[in-house]
PDB file of N, CA and C in Angstrom:
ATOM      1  N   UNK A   1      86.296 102.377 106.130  1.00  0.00           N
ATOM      2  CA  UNK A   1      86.883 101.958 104.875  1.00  0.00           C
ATOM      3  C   UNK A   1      87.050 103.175 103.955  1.00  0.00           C
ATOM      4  N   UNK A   2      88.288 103.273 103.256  1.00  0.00           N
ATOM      5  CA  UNK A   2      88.025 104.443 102.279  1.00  0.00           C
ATOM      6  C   UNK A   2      87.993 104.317 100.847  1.00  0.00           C
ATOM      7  N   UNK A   3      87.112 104.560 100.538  1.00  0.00           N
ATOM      8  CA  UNK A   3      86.403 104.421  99.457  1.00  0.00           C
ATOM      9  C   UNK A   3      87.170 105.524  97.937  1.00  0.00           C
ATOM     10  N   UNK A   4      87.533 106.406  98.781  1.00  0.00           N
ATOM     11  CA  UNK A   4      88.320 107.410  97.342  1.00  0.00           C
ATOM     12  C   UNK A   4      89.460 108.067  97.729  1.00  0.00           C
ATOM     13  N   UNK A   5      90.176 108.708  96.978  1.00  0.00           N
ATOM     14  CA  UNK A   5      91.511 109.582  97.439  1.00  0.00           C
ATOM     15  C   UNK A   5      91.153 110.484  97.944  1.00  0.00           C
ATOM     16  N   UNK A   6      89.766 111.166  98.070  1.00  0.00           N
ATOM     17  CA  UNK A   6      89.011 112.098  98.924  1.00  0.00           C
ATOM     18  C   UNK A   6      88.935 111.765 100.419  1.00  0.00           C
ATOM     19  N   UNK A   7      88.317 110.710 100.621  1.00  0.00           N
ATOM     20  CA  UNK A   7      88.599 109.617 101.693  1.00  0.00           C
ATOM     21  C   UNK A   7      89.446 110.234 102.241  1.00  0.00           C
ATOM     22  N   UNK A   8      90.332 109.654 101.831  1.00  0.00           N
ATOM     23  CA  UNK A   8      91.829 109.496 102.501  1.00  0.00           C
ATOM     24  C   UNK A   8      92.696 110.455 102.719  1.00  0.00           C
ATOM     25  N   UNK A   9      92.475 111.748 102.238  1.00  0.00           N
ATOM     26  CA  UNK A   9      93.192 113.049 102.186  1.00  0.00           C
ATOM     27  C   UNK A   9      92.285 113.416 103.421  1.00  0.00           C
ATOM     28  N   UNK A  10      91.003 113.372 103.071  1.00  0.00           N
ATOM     29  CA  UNK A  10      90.032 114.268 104.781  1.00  0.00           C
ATOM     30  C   UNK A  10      90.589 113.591 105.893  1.00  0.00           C
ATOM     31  N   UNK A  11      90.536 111.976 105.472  1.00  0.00           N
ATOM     32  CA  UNK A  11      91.199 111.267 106.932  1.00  0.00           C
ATOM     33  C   UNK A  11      92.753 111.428 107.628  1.00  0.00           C
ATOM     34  N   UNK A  12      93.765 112.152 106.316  1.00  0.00           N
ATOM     35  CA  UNK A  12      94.729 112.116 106.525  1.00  0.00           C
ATOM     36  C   UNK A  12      95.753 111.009 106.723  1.00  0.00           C
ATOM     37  N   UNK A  13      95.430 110.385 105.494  1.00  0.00           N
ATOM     38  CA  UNK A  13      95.953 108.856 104.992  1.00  0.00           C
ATOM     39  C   UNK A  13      96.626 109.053 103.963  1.00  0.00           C
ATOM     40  N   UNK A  14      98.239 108.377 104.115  1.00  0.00           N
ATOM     41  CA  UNK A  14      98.636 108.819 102.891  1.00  0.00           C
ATOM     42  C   UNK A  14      98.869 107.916 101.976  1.00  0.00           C
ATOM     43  N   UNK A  15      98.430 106.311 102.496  1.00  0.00           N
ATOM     44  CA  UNK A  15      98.334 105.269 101.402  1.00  0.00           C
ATOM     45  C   UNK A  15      97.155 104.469 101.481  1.00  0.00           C
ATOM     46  N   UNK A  16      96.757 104.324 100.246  1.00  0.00           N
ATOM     47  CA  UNK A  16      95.239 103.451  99.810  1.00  0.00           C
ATOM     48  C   UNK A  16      95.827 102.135  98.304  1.00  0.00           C
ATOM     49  N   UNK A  17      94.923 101.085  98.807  1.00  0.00           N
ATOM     50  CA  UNK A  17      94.693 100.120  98.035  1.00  0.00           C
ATOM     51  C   UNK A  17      94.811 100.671  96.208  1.00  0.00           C
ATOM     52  N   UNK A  18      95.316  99.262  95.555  1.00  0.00           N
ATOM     53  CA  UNK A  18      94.963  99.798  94.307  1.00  0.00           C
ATOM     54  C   UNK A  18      93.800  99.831  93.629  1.00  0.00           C
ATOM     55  N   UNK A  19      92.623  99.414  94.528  1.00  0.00           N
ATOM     56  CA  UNK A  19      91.181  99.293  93.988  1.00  0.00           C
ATOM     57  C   UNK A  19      91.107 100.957  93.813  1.00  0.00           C
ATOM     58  N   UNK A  20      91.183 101.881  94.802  1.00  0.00           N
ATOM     59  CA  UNK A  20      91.111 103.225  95.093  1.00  0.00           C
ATOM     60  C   UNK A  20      91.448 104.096  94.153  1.00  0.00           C
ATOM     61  N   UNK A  21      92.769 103.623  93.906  1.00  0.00           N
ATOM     62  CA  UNK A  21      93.595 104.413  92.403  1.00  0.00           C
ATOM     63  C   UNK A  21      92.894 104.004  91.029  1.00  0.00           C
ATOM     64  N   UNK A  22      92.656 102.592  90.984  1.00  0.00           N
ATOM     65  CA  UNK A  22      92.206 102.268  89.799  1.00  0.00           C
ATOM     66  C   UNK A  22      90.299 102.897  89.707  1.00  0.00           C
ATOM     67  N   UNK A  23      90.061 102.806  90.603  1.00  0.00           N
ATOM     68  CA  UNK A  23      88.840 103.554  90.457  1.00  0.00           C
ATOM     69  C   UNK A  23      88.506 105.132  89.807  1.00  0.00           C
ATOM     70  N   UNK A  24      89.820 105.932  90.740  1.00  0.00           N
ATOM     71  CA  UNK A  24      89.611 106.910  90.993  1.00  0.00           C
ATOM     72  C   UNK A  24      90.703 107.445  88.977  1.00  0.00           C
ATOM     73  N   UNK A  25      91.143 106.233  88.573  1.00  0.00           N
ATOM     74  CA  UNK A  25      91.584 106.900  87.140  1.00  0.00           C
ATOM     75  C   UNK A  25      90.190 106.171  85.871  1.00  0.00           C
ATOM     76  N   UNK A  26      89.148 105.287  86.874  1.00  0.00           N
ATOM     77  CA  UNK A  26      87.883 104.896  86.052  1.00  0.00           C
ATOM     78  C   UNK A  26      88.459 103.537  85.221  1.00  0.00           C
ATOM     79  N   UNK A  27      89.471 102.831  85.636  1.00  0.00           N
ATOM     80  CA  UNK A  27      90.012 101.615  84.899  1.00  0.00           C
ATOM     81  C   UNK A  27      89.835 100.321  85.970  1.00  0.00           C
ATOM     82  N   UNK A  28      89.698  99.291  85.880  1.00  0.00           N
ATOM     83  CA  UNK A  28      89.952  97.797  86.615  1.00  0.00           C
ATOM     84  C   UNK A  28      91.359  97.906  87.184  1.00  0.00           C
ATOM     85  N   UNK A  29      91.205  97.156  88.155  1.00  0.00           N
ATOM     86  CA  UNK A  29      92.499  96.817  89.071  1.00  0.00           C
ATOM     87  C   UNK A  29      93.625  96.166  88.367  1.00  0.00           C
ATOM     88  N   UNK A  30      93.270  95.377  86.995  1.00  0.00           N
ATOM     89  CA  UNK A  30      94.074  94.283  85.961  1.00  0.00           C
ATOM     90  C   UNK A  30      95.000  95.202  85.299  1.00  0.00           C
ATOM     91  N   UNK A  31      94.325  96.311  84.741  1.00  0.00           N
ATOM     92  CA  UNK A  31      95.091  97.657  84.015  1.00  0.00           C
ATOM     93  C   UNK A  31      95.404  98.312  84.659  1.00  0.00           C
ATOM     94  N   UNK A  32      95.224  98.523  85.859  1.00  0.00           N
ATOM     95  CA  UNK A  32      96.163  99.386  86.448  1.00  0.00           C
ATOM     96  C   UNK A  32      97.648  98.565  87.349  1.00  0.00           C
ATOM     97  N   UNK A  33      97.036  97.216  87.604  1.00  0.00           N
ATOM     98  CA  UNK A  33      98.777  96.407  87.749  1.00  0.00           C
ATOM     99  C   UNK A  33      99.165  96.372  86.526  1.00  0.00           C
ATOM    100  N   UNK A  34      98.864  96.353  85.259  1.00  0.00           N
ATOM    101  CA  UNK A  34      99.815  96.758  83.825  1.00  0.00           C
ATOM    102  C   UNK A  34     100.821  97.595  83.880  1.00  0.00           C
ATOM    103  N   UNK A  35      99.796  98.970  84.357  1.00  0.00           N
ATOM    104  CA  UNK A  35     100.287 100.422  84.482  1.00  0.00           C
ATOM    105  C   UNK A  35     101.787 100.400  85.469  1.00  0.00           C
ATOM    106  N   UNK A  36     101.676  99.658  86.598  1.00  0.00           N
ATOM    107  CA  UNK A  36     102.873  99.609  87.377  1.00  0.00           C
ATOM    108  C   UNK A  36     103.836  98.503  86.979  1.00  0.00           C
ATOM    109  N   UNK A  37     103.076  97.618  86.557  1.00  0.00           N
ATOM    110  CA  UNK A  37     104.947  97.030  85.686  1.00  0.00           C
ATOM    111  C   UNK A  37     105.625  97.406  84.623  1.00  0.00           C
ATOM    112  N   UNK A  38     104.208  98.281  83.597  1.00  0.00           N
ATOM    113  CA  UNK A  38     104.951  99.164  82.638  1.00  0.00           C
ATOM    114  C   UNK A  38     105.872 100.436  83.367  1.00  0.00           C
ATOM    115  N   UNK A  39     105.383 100.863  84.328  1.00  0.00           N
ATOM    116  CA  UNK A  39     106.187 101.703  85.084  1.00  0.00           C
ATOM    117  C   UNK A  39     105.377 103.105  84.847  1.00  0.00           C
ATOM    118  N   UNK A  40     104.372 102.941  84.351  1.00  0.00           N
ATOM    119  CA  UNK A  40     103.383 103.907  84.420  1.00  0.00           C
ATOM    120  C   UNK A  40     102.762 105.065  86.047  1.00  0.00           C
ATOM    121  N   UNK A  41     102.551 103.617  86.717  1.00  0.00           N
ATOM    122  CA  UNK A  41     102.085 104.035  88.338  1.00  0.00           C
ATOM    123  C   UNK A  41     103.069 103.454  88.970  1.00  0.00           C
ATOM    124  N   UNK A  42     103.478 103.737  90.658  1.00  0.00           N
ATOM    125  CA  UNK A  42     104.246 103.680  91.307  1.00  0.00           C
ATOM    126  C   UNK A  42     104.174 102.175  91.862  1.00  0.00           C
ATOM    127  N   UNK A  43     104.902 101.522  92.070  1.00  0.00           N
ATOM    128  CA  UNK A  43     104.624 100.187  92.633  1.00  0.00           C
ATOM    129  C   UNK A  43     104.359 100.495  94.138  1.00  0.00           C
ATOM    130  N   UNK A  44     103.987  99.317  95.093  1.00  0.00           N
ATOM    131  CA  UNK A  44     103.601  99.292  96.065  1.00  0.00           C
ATOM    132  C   UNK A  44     104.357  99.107  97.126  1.00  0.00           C
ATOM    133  N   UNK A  45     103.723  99.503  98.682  1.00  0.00           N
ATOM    134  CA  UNK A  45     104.594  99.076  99.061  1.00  0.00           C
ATOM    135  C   UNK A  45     103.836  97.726 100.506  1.00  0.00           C
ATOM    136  N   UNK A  46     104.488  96.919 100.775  1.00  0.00           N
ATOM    137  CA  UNK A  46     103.940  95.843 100.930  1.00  0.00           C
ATOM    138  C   UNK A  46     103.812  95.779 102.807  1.00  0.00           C
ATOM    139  N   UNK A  47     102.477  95.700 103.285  1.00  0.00           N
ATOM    140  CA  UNK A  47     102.625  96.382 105.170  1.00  0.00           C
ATOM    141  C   UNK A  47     101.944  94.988 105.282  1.00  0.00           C
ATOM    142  N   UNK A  48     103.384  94.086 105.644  1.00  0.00           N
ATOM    143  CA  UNK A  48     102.208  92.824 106.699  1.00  0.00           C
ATOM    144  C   UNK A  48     102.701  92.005 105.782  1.00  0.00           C
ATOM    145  N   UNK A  49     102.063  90.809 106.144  1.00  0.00           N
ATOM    146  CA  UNK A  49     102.701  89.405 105.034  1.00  0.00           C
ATOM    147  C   UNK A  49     101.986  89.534 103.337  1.00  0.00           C
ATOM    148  N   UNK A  50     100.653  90.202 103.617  1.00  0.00           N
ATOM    149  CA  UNK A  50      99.956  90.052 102.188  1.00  0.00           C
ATOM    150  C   UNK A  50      99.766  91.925 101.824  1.00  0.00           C
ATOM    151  N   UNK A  51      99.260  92.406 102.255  1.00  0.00           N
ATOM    152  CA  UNK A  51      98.669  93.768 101.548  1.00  0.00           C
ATOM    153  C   UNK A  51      99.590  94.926 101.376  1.00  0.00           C
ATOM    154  N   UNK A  52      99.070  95.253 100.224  1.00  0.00           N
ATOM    155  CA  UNK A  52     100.212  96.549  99.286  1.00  0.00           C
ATOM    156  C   UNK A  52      99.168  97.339  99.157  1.00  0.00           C
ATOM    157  N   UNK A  53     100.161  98.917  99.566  1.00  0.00           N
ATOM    158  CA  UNK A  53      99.330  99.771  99.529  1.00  0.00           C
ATOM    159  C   UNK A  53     100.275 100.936  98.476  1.00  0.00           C
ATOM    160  N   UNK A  54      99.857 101.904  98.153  1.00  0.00           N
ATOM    161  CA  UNK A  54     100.047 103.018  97.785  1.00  0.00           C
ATOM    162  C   UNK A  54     100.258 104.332  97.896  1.00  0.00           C
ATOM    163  N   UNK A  55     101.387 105.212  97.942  1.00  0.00           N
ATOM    164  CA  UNK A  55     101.340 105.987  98.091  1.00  0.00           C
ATOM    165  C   UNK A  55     100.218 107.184  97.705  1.00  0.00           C
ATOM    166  N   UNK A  56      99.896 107.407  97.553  1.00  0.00           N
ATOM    167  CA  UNK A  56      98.911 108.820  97.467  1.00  0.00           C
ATOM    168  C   UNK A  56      99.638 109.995  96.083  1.00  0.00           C
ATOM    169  N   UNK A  57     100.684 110.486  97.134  1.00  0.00           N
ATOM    170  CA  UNK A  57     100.867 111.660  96.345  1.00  0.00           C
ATOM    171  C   UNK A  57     102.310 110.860  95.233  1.00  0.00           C
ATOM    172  N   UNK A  58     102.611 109.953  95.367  1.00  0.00           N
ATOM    173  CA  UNK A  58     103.637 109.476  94.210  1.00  0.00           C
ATOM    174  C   UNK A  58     102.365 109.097  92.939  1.00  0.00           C
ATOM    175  N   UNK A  59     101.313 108.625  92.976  1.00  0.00           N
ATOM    176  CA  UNK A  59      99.978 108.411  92.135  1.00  0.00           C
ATOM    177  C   UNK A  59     100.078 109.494  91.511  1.00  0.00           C
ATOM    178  N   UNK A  60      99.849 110.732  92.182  1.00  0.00           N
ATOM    179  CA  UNK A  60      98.977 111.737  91.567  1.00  0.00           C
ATOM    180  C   UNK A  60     100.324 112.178  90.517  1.00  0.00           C
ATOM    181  N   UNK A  61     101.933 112.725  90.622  1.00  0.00           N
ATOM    182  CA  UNK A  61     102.876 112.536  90.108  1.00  0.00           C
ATOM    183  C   UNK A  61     103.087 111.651  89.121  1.00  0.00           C
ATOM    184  N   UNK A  62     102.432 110.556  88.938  1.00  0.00           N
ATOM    185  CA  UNK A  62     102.730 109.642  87.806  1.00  0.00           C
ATOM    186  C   UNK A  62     101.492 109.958  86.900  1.00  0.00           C
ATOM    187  N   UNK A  63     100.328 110.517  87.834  1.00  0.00           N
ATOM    188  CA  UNK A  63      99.051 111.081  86.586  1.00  0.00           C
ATOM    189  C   UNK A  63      99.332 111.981  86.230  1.00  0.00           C
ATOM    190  N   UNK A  64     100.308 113.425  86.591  1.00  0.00           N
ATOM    191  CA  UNK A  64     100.557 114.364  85.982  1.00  0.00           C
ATOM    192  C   UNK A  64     101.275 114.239  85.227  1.00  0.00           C
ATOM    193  N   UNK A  65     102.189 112.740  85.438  1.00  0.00           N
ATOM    194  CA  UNK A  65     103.519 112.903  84.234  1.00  0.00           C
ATOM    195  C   UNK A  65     102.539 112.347  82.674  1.00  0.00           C
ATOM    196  N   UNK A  66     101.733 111.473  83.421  1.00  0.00           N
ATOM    197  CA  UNK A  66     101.095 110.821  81.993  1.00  0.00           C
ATOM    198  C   UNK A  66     100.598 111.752  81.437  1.00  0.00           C
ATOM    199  N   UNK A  67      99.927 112.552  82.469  1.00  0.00           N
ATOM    200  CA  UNK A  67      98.608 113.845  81.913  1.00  0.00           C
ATOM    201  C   UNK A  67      99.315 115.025  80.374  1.00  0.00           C
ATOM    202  N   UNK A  68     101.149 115.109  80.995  1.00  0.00           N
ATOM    203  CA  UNK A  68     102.048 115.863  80.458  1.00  0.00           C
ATOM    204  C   UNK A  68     102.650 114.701  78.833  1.00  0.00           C
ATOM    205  N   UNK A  69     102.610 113.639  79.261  1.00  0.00           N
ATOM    206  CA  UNK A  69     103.489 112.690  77.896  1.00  0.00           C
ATOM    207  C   UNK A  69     101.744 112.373  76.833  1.00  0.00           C
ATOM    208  N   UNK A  70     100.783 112.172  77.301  1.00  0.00           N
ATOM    209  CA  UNK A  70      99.899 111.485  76.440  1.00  0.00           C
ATOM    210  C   UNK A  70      98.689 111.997  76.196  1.00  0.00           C
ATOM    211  N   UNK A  71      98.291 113.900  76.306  1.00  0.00           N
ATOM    212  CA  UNK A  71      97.817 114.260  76.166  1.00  0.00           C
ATOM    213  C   UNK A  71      96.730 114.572  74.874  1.00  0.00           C
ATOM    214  N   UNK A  72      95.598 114.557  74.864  1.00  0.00           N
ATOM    215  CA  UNK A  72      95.577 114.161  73.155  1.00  0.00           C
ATOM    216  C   UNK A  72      95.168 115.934  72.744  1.00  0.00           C
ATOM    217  N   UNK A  73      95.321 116.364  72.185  1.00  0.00           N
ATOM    218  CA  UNK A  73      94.436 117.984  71.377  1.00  0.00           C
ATOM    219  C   UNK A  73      93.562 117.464  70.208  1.00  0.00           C
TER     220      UNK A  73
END
């Protein structure tokens, strides 16, 4: 099971659950599906009748864009 984006980069995985992402930005899974209908994080993409997964490196791209628009000084 992978537990972090650490995980999954050593394993050479390039999509994880949104428990993973939402962990790994320290928020609930509720705010981070916010984040993707605001268009914040990348939506999913859907493998099988039920489970959506995530890209990896489109994540980290939407944390740098936030990191760049909402920075506080």
């Amino acid at each position: 099971m992978i537990n972090s984006i650490d995980d999954a980069k050593r394993q050479g995985i390039q999509f994880v659950t949104r428990g993973v992402l939402a962990q790994h930005l320290g928020i609930g899974e509720r705010l981070f599906m916010k984040m993707v209908e605001n268009g914040h994080m990348p939506k999913g993409v859907k493998m099988g009748e039920r489970r959506i997964v995530y890209d990896i490196s489109e994540f980290e791209l939407c944390v740098e864009r936030l990191k760049n628009n909402y920075t506080v000084v």
